[in-house]
Protein backbone atom coordinates (compact mmCIF):
# COMPACT_ATOMS: atom_id res chain seq x y z
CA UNK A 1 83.48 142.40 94.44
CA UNK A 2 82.49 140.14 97.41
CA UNK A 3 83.88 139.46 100.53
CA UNK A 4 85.18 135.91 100.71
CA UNK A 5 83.73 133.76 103.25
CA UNK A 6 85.87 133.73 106.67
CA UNK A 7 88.74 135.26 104.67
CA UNK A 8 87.84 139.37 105.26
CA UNK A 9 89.04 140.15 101.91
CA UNK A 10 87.70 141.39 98.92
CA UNK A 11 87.62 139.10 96.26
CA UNK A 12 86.83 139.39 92.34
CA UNK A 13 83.84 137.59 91.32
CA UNK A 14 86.42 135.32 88.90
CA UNK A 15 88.42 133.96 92.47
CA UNK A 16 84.93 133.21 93.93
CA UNK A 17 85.21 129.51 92.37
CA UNK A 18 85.26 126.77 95.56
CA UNK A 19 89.30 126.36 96.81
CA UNK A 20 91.41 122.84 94.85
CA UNK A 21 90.44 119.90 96.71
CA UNK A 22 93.79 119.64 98.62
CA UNK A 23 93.00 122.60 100.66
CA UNK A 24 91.96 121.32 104.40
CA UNK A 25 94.12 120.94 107.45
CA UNK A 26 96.46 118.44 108.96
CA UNK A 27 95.79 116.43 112.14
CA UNK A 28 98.95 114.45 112.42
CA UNK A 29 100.17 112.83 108.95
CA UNK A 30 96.06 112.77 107.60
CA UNK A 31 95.17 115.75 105.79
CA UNK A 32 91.67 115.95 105.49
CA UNK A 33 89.68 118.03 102.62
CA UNK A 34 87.89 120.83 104.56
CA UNK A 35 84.62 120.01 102.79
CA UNK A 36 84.22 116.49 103.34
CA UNK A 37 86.36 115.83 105.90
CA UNK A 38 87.49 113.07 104.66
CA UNK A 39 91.63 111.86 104.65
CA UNK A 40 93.30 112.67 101.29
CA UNK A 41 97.11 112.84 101.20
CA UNK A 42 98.46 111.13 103.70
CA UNK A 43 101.99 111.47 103.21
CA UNK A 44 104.38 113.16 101.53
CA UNK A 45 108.14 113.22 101.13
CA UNK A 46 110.98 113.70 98.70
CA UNK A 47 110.72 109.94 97.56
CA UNK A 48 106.90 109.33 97.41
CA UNK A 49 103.15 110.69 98.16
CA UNK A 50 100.49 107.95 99.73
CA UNK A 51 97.14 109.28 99.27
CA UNK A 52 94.44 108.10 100.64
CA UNK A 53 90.94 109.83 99.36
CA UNK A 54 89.84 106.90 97.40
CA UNK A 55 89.62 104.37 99.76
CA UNK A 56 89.87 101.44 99.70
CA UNK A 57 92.28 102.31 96.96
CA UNK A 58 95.35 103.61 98.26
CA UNK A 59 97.51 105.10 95.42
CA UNK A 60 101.18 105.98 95.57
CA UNK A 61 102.92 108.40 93.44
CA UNK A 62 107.04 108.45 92.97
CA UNK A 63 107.88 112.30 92.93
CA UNK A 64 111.66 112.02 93.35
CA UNK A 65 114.85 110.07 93.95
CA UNK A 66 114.46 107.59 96.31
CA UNK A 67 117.11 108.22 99.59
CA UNK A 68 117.87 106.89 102.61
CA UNK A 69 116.34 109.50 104.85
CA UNK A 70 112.98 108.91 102.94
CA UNK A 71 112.58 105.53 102.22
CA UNK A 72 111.57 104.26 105.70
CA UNK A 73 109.27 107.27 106.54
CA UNK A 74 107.52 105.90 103.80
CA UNK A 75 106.91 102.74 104.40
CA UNK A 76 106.08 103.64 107.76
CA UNK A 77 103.26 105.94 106.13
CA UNK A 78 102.82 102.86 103.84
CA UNK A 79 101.85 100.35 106.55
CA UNK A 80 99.66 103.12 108.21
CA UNK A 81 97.34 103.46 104.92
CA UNK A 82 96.82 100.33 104.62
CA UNK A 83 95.43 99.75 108.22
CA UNK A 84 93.41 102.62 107.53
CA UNK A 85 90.40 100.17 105.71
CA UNK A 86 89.92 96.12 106.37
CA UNK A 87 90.70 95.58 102.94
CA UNK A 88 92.57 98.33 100.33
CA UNK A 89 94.11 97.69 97.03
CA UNK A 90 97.35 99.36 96.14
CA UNK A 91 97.95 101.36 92.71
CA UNK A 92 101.97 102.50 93.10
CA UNK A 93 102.85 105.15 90.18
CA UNK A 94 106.77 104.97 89.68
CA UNK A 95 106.98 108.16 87.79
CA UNK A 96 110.39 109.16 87.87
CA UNK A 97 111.87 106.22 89.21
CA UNK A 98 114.53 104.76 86.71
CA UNK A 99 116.63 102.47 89.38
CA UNK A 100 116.13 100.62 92.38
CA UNK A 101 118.98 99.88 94.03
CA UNK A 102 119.19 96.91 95.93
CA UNK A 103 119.78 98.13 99.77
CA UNK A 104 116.25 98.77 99.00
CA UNK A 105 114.95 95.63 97.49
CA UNK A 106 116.33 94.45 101.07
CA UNK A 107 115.03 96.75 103.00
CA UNK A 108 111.11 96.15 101.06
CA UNK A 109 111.55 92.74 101.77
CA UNK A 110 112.71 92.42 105.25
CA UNK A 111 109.95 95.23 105.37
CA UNK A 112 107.37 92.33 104.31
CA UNK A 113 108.70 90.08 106.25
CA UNK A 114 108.14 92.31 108.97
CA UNK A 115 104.43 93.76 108.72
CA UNK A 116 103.30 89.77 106.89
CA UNK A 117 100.26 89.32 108.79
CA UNK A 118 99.28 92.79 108.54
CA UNK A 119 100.22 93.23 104.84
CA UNK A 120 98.21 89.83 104.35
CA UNK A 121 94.66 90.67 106.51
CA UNK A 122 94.52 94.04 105.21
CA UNK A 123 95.82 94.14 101.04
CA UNK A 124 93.91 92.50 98.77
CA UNK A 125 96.12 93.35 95.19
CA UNK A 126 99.07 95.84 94.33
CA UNK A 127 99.71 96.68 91.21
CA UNK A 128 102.47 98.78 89.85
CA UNK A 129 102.41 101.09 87.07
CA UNK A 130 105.67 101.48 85.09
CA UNK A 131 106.42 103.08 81.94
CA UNK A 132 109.82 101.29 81.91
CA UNK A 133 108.96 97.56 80.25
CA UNK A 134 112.69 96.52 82.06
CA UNK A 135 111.61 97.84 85.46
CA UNK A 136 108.62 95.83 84.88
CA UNK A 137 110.49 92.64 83.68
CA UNK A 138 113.12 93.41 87.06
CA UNK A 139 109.96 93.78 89.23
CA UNK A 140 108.21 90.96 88.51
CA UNK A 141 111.59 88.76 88.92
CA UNK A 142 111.72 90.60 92.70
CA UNK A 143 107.88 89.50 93.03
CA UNK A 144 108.56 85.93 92.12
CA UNK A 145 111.43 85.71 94.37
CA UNK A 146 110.23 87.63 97.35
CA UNK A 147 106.53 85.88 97.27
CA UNK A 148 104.67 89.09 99.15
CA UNK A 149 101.53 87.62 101.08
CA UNK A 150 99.03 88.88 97.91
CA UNK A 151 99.28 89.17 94.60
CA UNK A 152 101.35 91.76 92.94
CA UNK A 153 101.93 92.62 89.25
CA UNK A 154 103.73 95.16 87.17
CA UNK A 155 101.40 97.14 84.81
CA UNK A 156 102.25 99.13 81.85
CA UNK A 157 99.14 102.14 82.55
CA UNK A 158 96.62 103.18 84.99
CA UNK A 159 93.92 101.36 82.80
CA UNK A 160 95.68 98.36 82.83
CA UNK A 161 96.30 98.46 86.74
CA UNK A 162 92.76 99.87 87.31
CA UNK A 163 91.22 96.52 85.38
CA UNK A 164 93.45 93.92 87.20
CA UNK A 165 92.97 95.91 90.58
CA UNK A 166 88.91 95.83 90.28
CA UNK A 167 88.96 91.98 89.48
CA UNK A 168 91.28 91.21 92.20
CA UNK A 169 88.75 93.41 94.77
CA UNK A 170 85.73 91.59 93.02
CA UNK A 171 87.51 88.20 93.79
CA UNK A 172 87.95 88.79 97.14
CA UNK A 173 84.47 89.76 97.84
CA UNK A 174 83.28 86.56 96.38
């Protein structure tokens, strides 16, 4: 047995291993890994996580029901990340997400109405991965209708999104 480092107990040689990345500390909503120092989650909530350690892709990941009381706080967080870099690309995850009602398509919209010319300097691509090929098909209708200030598509996996993403960043650089 050693002692661990800054802990003052004994630990068995098999606990010795380095801590899980998400160990660090919080300085407001930013929670920054203690060995890089460098932001990781930067929100979480009963609706959604927004992390943050792979800038200047920003992912989002659907852990629950989305609610009233956690809808906003997220977008909040939302806008936040995305000033975080000049230019990010989004990769949402919908997860467990089965409906949308509409009081929320409202409130996303009048959301992107609101934050426009931020959403539009700082977001290069979002792409959303769904599982559900009829949340896909209602998503892109909501897209096409709402117009958000950069392109936005409805992906059926991470691979797909990642591809589309990374040729949407490599367009913008050009």
């Amino acid at each position: 047995m050693v002692v661990g480092r800054g802990s003052g107990t004994l630990l068995p040689r098999a606990n010795r291993r380095r801590p899980r990345v998400r160990v660090g500390h919080y300085n407001g909503m930013i929670q920054y890994c203690c060995y890089t120092k460098q932001p990781m989650t930067f929100f979480e909530n009963s609706y959604a996580e927004v992390d943050v350690s792979g800038l200047p892709l920003v992912q989002v990941f659907v852990v629950g029901p989305i609610r009233d009381d956690s809808y906003g706080p997220y977008l909040e967080a939302l806008l936040q990340a995305i000033q975080m870099r000049e230019r990010v690309i989004l990769r949402m995850h919908a997860g467990p997400l089965t409906a949308f009602p509409a009081r929320f398509v409202r409130m996303s919209a009048d959301w992107m109405k609101a934050n426009r010319a931020t959403l539009e300097s700082h977001t290069v691509a979002t792409a959303i991965v769904m599982q559900s090929s009829l949340l896909r098909m209602a998503t892109q209708a909501l897209v096409w209708a709402s117009r958000p200030p950069f392109p936005m598509q409805a992906m059926r996996n991470r691979k797909e999104a990642d591809a589309w993403l990374l040729a949407q960043l490599k367009q913008d650089a050009s």
